[in-house]
C-alpha atoms as a PDB file:
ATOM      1  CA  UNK A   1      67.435 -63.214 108.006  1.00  0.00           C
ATOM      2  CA  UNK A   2      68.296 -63.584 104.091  1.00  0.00           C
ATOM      3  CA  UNK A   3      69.654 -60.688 102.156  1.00  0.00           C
ATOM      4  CA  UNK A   4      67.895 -59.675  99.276  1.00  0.00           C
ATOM      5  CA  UNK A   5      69.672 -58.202  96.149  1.00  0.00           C
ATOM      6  CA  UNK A   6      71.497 -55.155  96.077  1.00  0.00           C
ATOM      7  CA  UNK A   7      69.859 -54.954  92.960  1.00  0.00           C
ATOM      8  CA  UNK A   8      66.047 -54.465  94.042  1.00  0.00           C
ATOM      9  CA  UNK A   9      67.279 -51.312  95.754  1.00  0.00           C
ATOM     10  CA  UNK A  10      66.501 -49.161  92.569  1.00  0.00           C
ATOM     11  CA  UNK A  11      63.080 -50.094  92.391  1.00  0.00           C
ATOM     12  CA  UNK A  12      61.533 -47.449  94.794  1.00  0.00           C
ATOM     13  CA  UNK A  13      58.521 -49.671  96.174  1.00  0.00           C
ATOM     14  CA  UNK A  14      61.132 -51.631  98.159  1.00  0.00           C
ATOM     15  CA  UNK A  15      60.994 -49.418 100.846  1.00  0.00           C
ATOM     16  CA  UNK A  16      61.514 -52.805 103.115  1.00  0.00           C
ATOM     17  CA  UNK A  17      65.213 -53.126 102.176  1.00  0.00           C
ATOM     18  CA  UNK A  18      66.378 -51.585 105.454  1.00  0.00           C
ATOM     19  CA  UNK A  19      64.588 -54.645 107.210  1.00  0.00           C
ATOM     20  CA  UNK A  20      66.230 -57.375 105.220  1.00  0.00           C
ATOM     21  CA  UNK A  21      69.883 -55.301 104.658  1.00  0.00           C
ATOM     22  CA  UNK A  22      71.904 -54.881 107.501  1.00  0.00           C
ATOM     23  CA  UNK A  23      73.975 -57.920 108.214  1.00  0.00           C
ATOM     24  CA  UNK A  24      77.111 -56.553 107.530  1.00  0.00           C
ATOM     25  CA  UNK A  25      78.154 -52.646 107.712  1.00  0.00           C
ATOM     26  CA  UNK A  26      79.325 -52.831 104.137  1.00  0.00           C
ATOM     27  CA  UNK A  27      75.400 -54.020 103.209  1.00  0.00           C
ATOM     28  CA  UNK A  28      74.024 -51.114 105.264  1.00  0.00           C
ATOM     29  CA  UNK A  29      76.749 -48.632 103.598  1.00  0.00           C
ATOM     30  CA  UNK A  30      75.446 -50.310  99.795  1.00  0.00           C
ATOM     31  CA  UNK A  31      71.549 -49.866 100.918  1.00  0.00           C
ATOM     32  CA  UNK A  32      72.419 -46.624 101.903  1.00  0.00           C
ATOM     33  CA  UNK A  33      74.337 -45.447  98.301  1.00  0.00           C
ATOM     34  CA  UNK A  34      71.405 -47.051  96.608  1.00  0.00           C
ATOM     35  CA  UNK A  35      68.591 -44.664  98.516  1.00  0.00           C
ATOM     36  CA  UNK A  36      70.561 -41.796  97.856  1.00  0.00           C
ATOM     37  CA  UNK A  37      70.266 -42.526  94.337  1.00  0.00           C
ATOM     38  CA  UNK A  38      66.832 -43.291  94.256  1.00  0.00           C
ATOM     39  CA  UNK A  39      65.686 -40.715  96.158  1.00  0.00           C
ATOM     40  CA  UNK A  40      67.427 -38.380  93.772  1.00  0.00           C
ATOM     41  CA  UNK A  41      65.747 -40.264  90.975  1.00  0.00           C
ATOM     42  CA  UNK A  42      62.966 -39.996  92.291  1.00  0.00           C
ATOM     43  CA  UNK A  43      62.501 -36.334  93.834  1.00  0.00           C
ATOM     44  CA  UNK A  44      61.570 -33.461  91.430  1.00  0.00           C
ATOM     45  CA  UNK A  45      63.119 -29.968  92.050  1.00  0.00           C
ATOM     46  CA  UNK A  46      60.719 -27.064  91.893  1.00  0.00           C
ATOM     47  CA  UNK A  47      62.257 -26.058  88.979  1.00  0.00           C
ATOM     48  CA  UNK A  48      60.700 -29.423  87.219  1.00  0.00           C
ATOM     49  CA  UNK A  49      57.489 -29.015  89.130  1.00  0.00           C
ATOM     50  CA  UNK A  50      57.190 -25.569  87.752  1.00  0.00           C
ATOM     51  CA  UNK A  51      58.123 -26.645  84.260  1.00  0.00           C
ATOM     52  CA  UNK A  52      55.438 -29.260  83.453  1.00  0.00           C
ATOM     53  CA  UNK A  53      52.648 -26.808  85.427  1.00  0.00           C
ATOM     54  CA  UNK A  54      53.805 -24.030  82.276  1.00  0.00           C
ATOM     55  CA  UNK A  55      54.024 -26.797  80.049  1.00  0.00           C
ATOM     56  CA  UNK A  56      50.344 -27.922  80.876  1.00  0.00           C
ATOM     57  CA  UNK A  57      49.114 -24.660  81.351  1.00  0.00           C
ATOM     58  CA  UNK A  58      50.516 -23.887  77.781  1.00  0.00           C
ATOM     59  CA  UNK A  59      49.214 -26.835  76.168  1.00  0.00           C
ATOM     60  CA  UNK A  60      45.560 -26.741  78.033  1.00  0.00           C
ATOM     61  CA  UNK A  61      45.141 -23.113  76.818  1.00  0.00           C
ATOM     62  CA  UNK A  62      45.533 -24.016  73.209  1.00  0.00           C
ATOM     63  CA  UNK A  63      43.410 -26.750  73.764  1.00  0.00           C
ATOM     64  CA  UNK A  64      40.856 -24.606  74.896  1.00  0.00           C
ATOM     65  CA  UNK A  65      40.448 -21.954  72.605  1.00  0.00           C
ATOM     66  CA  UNK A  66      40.515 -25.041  69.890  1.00  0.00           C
ATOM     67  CA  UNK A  67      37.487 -25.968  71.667  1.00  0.00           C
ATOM     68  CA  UNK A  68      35.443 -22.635  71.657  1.00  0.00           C
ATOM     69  CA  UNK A  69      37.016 -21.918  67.871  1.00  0.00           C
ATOM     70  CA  UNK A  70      35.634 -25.228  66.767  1.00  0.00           C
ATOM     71  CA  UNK A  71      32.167 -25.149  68.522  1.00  0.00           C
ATOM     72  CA  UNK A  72      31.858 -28.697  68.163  1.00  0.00           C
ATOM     73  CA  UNK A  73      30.099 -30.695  70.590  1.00  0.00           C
ATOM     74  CA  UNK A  74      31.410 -33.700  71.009  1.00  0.00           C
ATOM     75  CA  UNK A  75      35.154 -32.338  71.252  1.00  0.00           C
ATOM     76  CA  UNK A  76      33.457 -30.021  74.103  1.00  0.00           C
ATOM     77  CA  UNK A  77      32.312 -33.435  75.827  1.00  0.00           C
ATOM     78  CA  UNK A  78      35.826 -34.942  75.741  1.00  0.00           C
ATOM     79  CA  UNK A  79      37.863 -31.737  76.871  1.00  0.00           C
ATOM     80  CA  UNK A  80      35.215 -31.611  79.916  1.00  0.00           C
ATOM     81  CA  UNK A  81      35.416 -35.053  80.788  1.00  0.00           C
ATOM     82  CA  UNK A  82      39.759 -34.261  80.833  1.00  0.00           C
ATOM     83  CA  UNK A  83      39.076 -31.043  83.184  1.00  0.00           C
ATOM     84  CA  UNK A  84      36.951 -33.281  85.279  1.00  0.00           C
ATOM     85  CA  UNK A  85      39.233 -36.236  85.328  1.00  0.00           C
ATOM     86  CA  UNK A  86      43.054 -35.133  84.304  1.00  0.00           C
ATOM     87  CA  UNK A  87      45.349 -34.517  87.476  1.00  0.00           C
ATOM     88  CA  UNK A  88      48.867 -33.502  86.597  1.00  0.00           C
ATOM     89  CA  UNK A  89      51.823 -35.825  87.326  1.00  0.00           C
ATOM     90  CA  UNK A  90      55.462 -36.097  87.821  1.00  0.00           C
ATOM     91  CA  UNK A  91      57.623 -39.112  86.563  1.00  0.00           C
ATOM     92  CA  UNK A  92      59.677 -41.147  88.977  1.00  0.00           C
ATOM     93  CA  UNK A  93      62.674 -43.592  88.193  1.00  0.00           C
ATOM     94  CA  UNK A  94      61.388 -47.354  87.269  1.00  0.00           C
ATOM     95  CA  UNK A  95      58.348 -45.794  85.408  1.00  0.00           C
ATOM     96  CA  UNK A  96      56.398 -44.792  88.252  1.00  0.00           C
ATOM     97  CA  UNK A  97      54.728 -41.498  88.305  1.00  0.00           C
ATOM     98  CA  UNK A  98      52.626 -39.530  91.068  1.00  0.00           C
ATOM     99  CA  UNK A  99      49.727 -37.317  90.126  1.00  0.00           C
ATOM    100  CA  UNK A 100      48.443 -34.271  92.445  1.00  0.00           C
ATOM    101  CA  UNK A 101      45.373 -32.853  93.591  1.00  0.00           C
ATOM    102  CA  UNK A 102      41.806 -34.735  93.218  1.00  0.00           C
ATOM    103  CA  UNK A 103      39.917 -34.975  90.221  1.00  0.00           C
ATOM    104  CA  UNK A 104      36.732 -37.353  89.207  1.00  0.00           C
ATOM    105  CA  UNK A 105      37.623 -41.152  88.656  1.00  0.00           C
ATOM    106  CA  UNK A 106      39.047 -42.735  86.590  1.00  0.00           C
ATOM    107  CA  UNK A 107      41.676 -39.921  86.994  1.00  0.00           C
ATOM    108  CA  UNK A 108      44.041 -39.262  84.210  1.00  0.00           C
ATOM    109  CA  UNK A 109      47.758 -38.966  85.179  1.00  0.00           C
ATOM    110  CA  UNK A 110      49.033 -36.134  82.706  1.00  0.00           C
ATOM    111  CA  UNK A 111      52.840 -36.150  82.652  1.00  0.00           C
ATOM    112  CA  UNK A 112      54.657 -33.322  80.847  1.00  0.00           C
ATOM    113  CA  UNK A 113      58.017 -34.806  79.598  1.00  0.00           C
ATOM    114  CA  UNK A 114      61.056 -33.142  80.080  1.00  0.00           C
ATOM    115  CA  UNK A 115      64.100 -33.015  78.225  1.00  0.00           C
ATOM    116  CA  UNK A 116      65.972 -34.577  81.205  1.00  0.00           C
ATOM    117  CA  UNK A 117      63.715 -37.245  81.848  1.00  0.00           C
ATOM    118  CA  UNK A 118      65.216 -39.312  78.835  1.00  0.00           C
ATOM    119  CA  UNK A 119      67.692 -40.236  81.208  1.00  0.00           C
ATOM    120  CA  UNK A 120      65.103 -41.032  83.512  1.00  0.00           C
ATOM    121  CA  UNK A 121      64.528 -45.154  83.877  1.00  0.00           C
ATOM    122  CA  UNK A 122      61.233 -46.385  82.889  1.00  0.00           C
ATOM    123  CA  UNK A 123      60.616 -43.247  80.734  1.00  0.00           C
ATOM    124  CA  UNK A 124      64.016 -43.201  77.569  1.00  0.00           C
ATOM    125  CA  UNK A 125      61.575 -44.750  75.122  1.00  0.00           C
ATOM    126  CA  UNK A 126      58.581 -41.849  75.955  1.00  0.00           C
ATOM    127  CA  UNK A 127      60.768 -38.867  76.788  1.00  0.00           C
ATOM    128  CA  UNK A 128      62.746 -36.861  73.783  1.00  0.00           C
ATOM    129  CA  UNK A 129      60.527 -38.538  70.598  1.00  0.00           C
ATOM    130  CA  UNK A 130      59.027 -34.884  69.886  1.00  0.00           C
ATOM    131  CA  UNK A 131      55.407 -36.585  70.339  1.00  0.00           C
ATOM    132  CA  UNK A 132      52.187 -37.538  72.766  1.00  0.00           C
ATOM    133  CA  UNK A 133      51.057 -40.774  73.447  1.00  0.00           C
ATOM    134  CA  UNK A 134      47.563 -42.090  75.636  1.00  0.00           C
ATOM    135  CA  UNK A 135      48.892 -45.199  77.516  1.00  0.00           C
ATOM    136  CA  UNK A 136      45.152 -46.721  78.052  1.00  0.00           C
ATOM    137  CA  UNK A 137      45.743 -49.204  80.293  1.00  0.00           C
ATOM    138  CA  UNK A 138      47.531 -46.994  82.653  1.00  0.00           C
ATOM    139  CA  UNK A 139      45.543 -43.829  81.925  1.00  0.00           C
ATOM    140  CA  UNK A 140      48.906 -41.613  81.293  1.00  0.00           C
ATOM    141  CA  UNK A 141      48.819 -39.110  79.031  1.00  0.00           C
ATOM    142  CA  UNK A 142      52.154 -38.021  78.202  1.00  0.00           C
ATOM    143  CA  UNK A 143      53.514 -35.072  76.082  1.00  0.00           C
ATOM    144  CA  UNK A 144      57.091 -34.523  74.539  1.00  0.00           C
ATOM    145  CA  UNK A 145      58.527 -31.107  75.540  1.00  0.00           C
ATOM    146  CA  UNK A 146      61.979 -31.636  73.512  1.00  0.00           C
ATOM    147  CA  UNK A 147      60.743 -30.605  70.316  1.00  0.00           C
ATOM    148  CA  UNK A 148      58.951 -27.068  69.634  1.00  0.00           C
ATOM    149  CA  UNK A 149      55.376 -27.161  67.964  1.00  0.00           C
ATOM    150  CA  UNK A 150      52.895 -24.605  67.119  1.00  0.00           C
ATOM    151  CA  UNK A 151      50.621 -23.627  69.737  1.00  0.00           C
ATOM    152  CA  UNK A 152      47.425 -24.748  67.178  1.00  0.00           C
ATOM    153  CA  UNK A 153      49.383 -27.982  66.815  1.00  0.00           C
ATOM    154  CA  UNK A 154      49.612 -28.234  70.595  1.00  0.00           C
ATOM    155  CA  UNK A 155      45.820 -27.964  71.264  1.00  0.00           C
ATOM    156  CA  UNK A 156      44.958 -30.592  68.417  1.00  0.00           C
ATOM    157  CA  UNK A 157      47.380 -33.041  69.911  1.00  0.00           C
ATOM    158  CA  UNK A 158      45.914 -32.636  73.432  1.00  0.00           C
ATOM    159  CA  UNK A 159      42.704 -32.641  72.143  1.00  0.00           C
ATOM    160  CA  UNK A 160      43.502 -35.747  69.986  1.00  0.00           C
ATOM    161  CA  UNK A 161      44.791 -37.535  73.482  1.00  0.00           C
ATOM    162  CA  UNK A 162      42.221 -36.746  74.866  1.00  0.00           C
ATOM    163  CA  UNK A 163      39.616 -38.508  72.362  1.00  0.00           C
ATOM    164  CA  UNK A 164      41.715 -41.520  73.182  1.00  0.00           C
ATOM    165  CA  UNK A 165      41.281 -41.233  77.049  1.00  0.00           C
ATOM    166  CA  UNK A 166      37.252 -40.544  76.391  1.00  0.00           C
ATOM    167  CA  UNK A 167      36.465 -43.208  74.164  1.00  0.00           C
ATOM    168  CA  UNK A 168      38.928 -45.892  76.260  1.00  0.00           C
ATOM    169  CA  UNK A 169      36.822 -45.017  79.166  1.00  0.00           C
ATOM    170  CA  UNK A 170      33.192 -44.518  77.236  1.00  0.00           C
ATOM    171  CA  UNK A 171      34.208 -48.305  75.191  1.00  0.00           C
ATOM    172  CA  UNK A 172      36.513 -49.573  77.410  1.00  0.00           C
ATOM    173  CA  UNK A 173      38.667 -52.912  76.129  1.00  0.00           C
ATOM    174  CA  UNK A 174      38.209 -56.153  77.815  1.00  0.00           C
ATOM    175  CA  UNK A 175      41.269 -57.555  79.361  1.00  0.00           C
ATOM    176  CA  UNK A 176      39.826 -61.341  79.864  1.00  0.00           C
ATOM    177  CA  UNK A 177      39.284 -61.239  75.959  1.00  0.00           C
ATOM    178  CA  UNK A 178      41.695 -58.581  74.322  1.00  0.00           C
ATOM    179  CA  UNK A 179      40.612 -57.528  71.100  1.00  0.00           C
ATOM    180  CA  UNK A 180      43.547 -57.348  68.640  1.00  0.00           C
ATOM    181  CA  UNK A 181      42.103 -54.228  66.793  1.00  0.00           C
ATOM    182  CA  UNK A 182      40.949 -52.402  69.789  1.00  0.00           C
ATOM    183  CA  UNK A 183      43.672 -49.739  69.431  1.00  0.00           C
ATOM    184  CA  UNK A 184      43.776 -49.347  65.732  1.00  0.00           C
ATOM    185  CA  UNK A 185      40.040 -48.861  65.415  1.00  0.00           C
ATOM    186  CA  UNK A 186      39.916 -46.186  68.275  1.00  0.00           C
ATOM    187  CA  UNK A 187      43.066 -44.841  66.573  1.00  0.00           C
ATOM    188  CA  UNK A 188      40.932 -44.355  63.265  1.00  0.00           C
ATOM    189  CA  UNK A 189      37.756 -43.327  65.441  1.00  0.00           C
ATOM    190  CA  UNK A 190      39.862 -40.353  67.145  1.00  0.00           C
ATOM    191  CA  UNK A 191      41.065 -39.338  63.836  1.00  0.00           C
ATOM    192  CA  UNK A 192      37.690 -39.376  62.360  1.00  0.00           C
ATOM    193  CA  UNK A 193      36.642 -37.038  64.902  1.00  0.00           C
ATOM    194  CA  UNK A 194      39.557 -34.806  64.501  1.00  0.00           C
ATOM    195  CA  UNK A 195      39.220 -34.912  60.914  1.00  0.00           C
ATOM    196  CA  UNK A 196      35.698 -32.747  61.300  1.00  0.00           C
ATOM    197  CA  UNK A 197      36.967 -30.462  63.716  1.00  0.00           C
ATOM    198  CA  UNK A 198      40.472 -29.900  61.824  1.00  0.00           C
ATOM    199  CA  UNK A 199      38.097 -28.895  58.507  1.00  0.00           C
ATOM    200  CA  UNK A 200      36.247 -26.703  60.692  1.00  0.00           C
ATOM    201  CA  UNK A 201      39.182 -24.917  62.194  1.00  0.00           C
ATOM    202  CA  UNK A 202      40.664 -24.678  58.144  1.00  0.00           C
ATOM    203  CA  UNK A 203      37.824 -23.450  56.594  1.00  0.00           C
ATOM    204  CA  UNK A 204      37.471 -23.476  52.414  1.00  0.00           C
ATOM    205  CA  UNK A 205      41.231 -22.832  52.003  1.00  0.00           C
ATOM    206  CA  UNK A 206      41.558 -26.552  54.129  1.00  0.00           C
ATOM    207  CA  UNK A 207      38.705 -28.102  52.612  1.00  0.00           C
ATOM    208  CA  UNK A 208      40.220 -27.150  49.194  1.00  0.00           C
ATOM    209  CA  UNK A 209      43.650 -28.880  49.944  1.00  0.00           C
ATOM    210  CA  UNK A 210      41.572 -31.693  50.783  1.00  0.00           C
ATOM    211  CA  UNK A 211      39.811 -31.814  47.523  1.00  0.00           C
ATOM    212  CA  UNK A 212      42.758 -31.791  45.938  1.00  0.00           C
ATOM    213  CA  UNK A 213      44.184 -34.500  47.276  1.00  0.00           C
ATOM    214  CA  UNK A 214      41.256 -36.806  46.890  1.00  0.00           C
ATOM    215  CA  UNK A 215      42.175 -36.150  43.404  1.00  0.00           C
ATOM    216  CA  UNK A 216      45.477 -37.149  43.583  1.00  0.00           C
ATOM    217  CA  UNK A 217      44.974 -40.404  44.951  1.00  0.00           C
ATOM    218  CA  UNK A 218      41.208 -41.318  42.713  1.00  0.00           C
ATOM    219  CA  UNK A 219      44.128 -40.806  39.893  1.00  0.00           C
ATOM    220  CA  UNK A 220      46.496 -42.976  41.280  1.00  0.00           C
ATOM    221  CA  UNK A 221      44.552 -45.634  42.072  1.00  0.00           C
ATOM    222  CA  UNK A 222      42.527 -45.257  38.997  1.00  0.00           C
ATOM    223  CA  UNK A 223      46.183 -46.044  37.332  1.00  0.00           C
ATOM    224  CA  UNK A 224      47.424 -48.930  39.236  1.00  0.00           C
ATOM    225  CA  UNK A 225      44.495 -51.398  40.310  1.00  0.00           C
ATOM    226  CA  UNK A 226      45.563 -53.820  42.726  1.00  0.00           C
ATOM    227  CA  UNK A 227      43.180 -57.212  43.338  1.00  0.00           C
ATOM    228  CA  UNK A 228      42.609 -56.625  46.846  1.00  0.00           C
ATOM    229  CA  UNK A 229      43.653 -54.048  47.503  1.00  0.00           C
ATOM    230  CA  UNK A 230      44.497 -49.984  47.219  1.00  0.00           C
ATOM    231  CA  UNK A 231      47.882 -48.680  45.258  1.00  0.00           C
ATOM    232  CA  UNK A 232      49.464 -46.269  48.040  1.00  0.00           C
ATOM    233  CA  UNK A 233      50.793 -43.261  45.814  1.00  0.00           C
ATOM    234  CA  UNK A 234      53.568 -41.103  47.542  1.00  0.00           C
ATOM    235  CA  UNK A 235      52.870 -39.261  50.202  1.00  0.00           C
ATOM    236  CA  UNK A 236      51.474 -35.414  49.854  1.00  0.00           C
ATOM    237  CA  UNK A 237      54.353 -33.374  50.466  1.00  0.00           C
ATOM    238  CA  UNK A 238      54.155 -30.595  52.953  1.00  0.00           C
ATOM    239  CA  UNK A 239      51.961 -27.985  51.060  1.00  0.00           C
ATOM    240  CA  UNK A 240      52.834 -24.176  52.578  1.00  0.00           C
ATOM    241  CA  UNK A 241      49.455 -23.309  52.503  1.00  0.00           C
ATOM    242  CA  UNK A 242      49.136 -25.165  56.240  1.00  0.00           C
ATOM    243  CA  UNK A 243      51.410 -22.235  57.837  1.00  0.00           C
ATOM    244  CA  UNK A 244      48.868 -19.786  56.441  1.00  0.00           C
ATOM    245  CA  UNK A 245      46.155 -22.170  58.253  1.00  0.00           C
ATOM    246  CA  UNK A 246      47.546 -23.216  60.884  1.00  0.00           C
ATOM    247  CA  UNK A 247      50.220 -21.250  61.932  1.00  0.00           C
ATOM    248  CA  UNK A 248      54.072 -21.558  60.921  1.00  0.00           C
ATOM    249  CA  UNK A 249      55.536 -25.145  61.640  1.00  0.00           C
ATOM    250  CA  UNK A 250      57.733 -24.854  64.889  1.00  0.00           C
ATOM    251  CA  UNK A 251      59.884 -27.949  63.512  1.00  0.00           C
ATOM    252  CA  UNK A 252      60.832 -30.374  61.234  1.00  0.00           C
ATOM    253  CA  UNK A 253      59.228 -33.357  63.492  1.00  0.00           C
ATOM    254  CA  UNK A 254      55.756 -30.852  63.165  1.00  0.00           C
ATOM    255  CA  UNK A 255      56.430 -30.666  59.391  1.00  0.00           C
ATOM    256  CA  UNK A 256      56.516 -34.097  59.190  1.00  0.00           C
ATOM    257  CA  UNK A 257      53.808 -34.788  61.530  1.00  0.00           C
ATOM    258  CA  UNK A 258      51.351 -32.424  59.255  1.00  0.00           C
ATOM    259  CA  UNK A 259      51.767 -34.080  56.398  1.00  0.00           C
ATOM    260  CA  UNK A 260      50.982 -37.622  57.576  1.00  0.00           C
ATOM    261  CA  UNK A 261      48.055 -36.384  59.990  1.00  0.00           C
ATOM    262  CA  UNK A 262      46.573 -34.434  56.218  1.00  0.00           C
ATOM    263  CA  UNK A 263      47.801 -37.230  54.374  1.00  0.00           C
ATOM    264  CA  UNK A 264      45.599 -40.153  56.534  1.00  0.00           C
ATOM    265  CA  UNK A 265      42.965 -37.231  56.018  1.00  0.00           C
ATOM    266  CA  UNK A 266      42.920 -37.150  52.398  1.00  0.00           C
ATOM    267  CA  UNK A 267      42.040 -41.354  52.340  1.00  0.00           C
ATOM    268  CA  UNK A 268      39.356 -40.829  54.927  1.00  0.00           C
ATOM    269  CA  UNK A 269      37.694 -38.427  52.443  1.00  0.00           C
ATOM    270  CA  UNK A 270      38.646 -40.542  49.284  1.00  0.00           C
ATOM    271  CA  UNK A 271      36.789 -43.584  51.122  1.00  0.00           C
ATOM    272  CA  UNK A 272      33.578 -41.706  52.698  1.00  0.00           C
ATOM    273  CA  UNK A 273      33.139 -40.222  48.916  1.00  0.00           C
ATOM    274  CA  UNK A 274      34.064 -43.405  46.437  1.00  0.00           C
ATOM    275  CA  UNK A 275      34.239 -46.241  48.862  1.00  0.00           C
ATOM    276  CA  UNK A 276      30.658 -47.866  48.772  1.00  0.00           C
ATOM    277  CA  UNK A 277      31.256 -51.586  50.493  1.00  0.00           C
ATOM    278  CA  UNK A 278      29.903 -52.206  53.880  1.00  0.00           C
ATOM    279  CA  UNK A 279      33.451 -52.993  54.996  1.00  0.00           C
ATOM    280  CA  UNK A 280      34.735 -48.739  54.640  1.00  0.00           C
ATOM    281  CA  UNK A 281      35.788 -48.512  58.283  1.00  0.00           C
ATOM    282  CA  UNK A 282      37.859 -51.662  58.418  1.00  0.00           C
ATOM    283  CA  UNK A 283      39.680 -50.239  54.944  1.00  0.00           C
ATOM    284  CA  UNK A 284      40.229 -47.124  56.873  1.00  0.00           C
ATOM    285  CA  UNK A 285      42.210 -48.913  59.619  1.00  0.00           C
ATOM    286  CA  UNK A 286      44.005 -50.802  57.064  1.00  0.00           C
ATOM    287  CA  UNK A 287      45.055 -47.702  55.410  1.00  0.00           C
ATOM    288  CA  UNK A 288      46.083 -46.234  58.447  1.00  0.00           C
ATOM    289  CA  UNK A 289      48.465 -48.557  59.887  1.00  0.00           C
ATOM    290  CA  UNK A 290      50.098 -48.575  56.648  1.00  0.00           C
ATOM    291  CA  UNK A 291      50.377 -44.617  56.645  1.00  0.00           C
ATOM    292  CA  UNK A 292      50.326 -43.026  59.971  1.00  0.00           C
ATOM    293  CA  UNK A 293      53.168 -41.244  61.550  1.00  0.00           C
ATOM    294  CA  UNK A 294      54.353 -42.785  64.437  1.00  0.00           C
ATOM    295  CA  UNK A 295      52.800 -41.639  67.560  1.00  0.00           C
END
C-alpha cells in the first residue's frame, strides 16, 4: 500500500493516516508523534472553553444594552437574527473551528480569540491584531481578546459584525459572478447604519463633534479643489470629549480605532449634506477605502 506524507499528518481531517502508515515501525512511531501533536493542537482545555464563554458573555451583554439604549429597529432585527443564528466556537490547528449547541441556519460560528491562539496554525494572521473581523464566506465571526477595549466599544463592534453577518445573509454575494465591490459597499452600508445608532447613543455633545468636523473638511476641500476628485485633509485627531461619551479608551489600538470609525463619520455627513450627484454612495466607498482603519 503507498505511504502518504508524513507531512499530511498535521492536517486533522486525515484521520485515515493509520490505514496508509504502518509499513515500517519507525512510520507508525512518526504517525504516532504527529497525532500527539495534533491532538494537542487541536483539544481546548476547560480553561480556554471557559475563557471565550466570559469573553462572549462579556461582549453579548454590551451588545445588548447598546441595543435597548439605542431603541433602533433595525439594529434590534440584526442582534435577533445573531441570538437566533450565532453558536459559539473553538479554533482548531489548520484553521478549522467547531461550534456548539444548535442554533437556526445559516449558523454563525463565533470564535473568541485568545492570546495563545496566535500560535495557533490557520489563525496568526486573525489572533493578537486587537480587532473583529466577519469572514462571510465562512460565516466566522471572530473577536481579538489581546487588546483591552471599552465595554461601549465592545457592543458597537459586535453589533457592527453583526450588520455584516445580516446583510451577507439578507443580500447574499454570488459566487458564479463575484462582484468586486460586494465587500466595500456592505462595508459602507454597515457603517451607515452604525453611523445613526452611534449619534443616537452620543446625543448633542456627539452630534456637535460631528458638526464640527463637517466644517473642517467643507474648509479643506473648499481650499484645495481637485478635478475628480476630494482633497483628504488630515485626519481628526482623537478629541477627549469621546471618553466623556463613550467611556474612557481602554487602549491605544481603541484610540486609534475611534478616531478613524468618527473620522469615516464626519465624510458620510459632509456627503449626505453637500454632496448632491446621483453617484453619493459610490463616493462614500471611495472615501472609505482610502480612510478606514484596518479591520
Amino acid at each position: 500500500m503507498p505511504k502518504e506524507s508524513p507531512d499530511l499528518l498535521k492536517n486533522p481531517n486525515r484521520r485515515e493516516f493509520l490505514k496508509v502508515l504502518g509499513n515500517t515501525l519507525s512510520d507508525i512511531a512518526l504517525a504516532n508523534l504527529a497525532t500527539n501533536k495534533v491532538e494537542a493542537q487541536n483539544t481546548p482545555s476547560a480553561l480556554e472553553s471557559a475563557q471565550r464563554e466570559a469573553i462572549w458573555s462579556d461582549l453579548s451583554r454590551s451588545a445588548e444594552e447598546i441595543v435597548k439604549t439605542s431603541a433602533d429597529k433595525d439594529l434590534t432585527k440584526v442582534w435577533e437574527f445573531l441570538k437566533e443564528h450565532g453558536l459559539l466556537a473553538t479554533p482548531y490547528a489548520g484553521g478549522d473551528y467547531h461550534a456548539s449547541g444548535k442554533a437556526k441556519q445559516p449558523a454563525i460560528s463565533i470564535i473568541p480569540l485568545l492570546k495563545q491562539d496566535r500560535v495557533l496554525p490557520g489563525w496568526e494572521k486573525f489572533a493578537n491584531r486587537g480587532v473583529s473581523s466577519y469572514l462571510t464566506p465562512a460565516r466566522v465571526m471572530l473577536f481579538d481578546s489581546s487588546v483591552e477595549f471599552s465595554p461601549k466599544f465592545q457592543g458597537l463592534a459586535v453589533l457592527h459584525e453583526s450588520t455584516h453577518a445580516f446583510l451577507s445573509e439578507l443580500h447574499p454575494p454570488t459566487p458564479d459572478n463575484p462582484d468586486p465591490d460586494y465587500m466595500p459597499n456592505q462595508e459602507r452600508d454597515v457603517r451607515e447604519r452604525m453611523k445613526k445608532v452611534i449619534t443616537k447613543l452620543g446625543g448633542p455633545m456627539y452630534q456637535k463633534l460631528l458638526d464640527d468636523g463637517v466644517a473642517y473638511i467643507k474648509k479643506e476641500v473648499a481650499n484645495h479643489p481637485m478635478l475628480g476628485g476630494f482633497f483628504i485633509p488630515p485626519i481628526i485627531p482623537y478629541n477627549q470629549a469621546m471618553d466623556q461619551i463613550f467611556g474612557p479608551a481602554k487602549s491605544d489600538t481603541e484610540k486609534s480605532l475611534r478616531t478613524g470609525d468618527f473620522y469615516v463619520q464626519v465624510w458620510f455627513e459632509y456627503l449626505d449634506k453637500y454632496y448632491l450627484k446621483p453617484d453619493k454612495e459610490k463616493v462614500k466607498t471611495k472615501i472609505l477605502l482610502t480612510i478606514a482603519p484596518s479591520r
